[in-house]
Protein backbone atom coordinates (compact mmCIF):
# COMPACT_ATOMS: atom_id res chain seq x y z
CA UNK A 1 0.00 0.00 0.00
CA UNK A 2 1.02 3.54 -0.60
CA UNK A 3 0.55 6.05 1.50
CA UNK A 4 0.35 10.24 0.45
CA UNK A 5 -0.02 12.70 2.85
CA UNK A 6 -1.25 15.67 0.70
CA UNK A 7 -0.07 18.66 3.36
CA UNK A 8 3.39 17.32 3.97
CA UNK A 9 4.64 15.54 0.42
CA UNK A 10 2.63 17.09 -2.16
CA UNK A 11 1.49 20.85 -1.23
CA UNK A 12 0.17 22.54 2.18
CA UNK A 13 -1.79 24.65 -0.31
CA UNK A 14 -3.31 22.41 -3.14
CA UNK A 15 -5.03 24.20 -5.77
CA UNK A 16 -6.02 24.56 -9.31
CA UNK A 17 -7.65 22.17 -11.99
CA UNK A 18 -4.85 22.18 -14.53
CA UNK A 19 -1.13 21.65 -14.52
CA UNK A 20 -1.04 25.22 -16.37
CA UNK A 21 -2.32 27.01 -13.23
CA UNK A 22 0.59 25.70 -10.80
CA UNK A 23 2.68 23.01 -9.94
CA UNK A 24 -0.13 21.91 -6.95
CA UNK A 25 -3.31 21.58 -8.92
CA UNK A 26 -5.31 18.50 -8.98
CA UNK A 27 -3.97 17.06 -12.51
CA UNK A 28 -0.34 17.23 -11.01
CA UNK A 29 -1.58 15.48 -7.85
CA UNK A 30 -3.50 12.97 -10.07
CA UNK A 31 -1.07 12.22 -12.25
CA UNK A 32 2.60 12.83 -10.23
CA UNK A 33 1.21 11.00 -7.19
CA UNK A 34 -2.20 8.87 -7.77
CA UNK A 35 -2.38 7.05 -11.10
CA UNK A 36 1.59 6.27 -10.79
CA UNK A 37 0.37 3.34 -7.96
CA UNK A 38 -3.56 2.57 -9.15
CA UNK A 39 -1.90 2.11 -12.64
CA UNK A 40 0.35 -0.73 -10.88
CA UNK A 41 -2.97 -1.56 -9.13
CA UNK A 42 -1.48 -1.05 -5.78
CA UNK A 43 -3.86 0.40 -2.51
CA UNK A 44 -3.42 4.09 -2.02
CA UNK A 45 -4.00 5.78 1.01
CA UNK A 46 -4.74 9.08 0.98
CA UNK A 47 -4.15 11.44 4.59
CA UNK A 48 -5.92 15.02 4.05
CA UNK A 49 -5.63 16.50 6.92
CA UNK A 50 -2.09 18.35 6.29
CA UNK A 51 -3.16 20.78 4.03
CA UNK A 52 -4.68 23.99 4.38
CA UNK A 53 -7.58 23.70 2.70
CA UNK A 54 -8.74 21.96 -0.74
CA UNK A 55 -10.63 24.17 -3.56
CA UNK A 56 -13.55 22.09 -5.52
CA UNK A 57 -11.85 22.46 -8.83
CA UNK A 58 -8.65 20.54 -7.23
CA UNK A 59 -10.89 17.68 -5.84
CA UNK A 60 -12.72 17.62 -9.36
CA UNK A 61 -9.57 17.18 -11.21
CA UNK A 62 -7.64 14.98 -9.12
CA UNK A 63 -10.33 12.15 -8.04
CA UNK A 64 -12.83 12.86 -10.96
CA UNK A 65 -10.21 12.60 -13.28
CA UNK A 66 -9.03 9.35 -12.34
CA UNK A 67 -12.59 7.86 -13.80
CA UNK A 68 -12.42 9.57 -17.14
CA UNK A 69 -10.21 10.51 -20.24
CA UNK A 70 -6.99 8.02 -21.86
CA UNK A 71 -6.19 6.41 -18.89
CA UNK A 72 -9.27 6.48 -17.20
CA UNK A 73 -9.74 3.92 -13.91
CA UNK A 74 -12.91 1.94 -13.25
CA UNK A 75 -15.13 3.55 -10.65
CA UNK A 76 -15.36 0.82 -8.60
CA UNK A 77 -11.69 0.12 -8.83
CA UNK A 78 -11.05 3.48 -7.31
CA UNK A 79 -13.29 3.44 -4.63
CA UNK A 80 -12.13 0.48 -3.36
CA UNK A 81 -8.53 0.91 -3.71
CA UNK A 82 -8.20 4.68 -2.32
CA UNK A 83 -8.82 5.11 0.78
CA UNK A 84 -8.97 8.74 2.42
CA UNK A 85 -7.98 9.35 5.67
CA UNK A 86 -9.39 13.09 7.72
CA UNK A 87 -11.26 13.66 10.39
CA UNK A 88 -13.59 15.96 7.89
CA UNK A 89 -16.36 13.65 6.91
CA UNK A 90 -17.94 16.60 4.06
CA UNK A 91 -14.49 16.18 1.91
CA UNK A 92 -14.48 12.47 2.37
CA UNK A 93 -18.35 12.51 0.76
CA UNK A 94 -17.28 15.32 -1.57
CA UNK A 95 -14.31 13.27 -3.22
CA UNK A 96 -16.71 10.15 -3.38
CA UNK A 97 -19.12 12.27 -5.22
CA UNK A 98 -16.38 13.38 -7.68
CA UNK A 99 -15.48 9.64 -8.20
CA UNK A 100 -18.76 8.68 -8.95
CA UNK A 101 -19.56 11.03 -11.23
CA UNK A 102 -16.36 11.18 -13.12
């Protein structure tokens, strides 16, 4: 299993949709530090609670995305191999929502 504490390893600020608007938006995330293990179909934990705050359009990108375009992931595959770790149950919900609706 992987483990990727956003705050600490990735950004204490995350935000953005696209790579073009800064190294810390949710296609960098998705594709620098999620697909790299669900493409080798490894179990990713994910531990939110380091960062300072996650915009919509980052979620969108970075857990939506993983259901849709090229390289798009199964739904069901990614809900049961991510598993997201914060004490705020309303992002926990909202990323599930992104994932399901891809």
């Amino acid at each position: 299993m992987t483990t990727i504490n956003v705050g600490r390893e990735f950004s204490r600020y995350p935000a953005g949709r696209l790579a073009k608007d800064g190294p810390h938006s949710g296609e960098a995330f998705r594709e620098q530090w999620l697909r790299p293990p669900l493409a080798r179909g490894e179990e990713v934990k994910i531990e939110l609670d380091d960062a300072l705050g996650y915009g919509s359009s980052f979620l969108e990108e970075a857990f939506g995305g993983l259901v849709r375009g090229a390289h798009k992931l199964s739904r069901e595959f990614v809900l049961r191999t991510i598993h997201l770790i914060t004490a705020d149950r309303a992002l926990q919900e909202e990323i599930v929502s992104y994932i399901k609706k891809g």
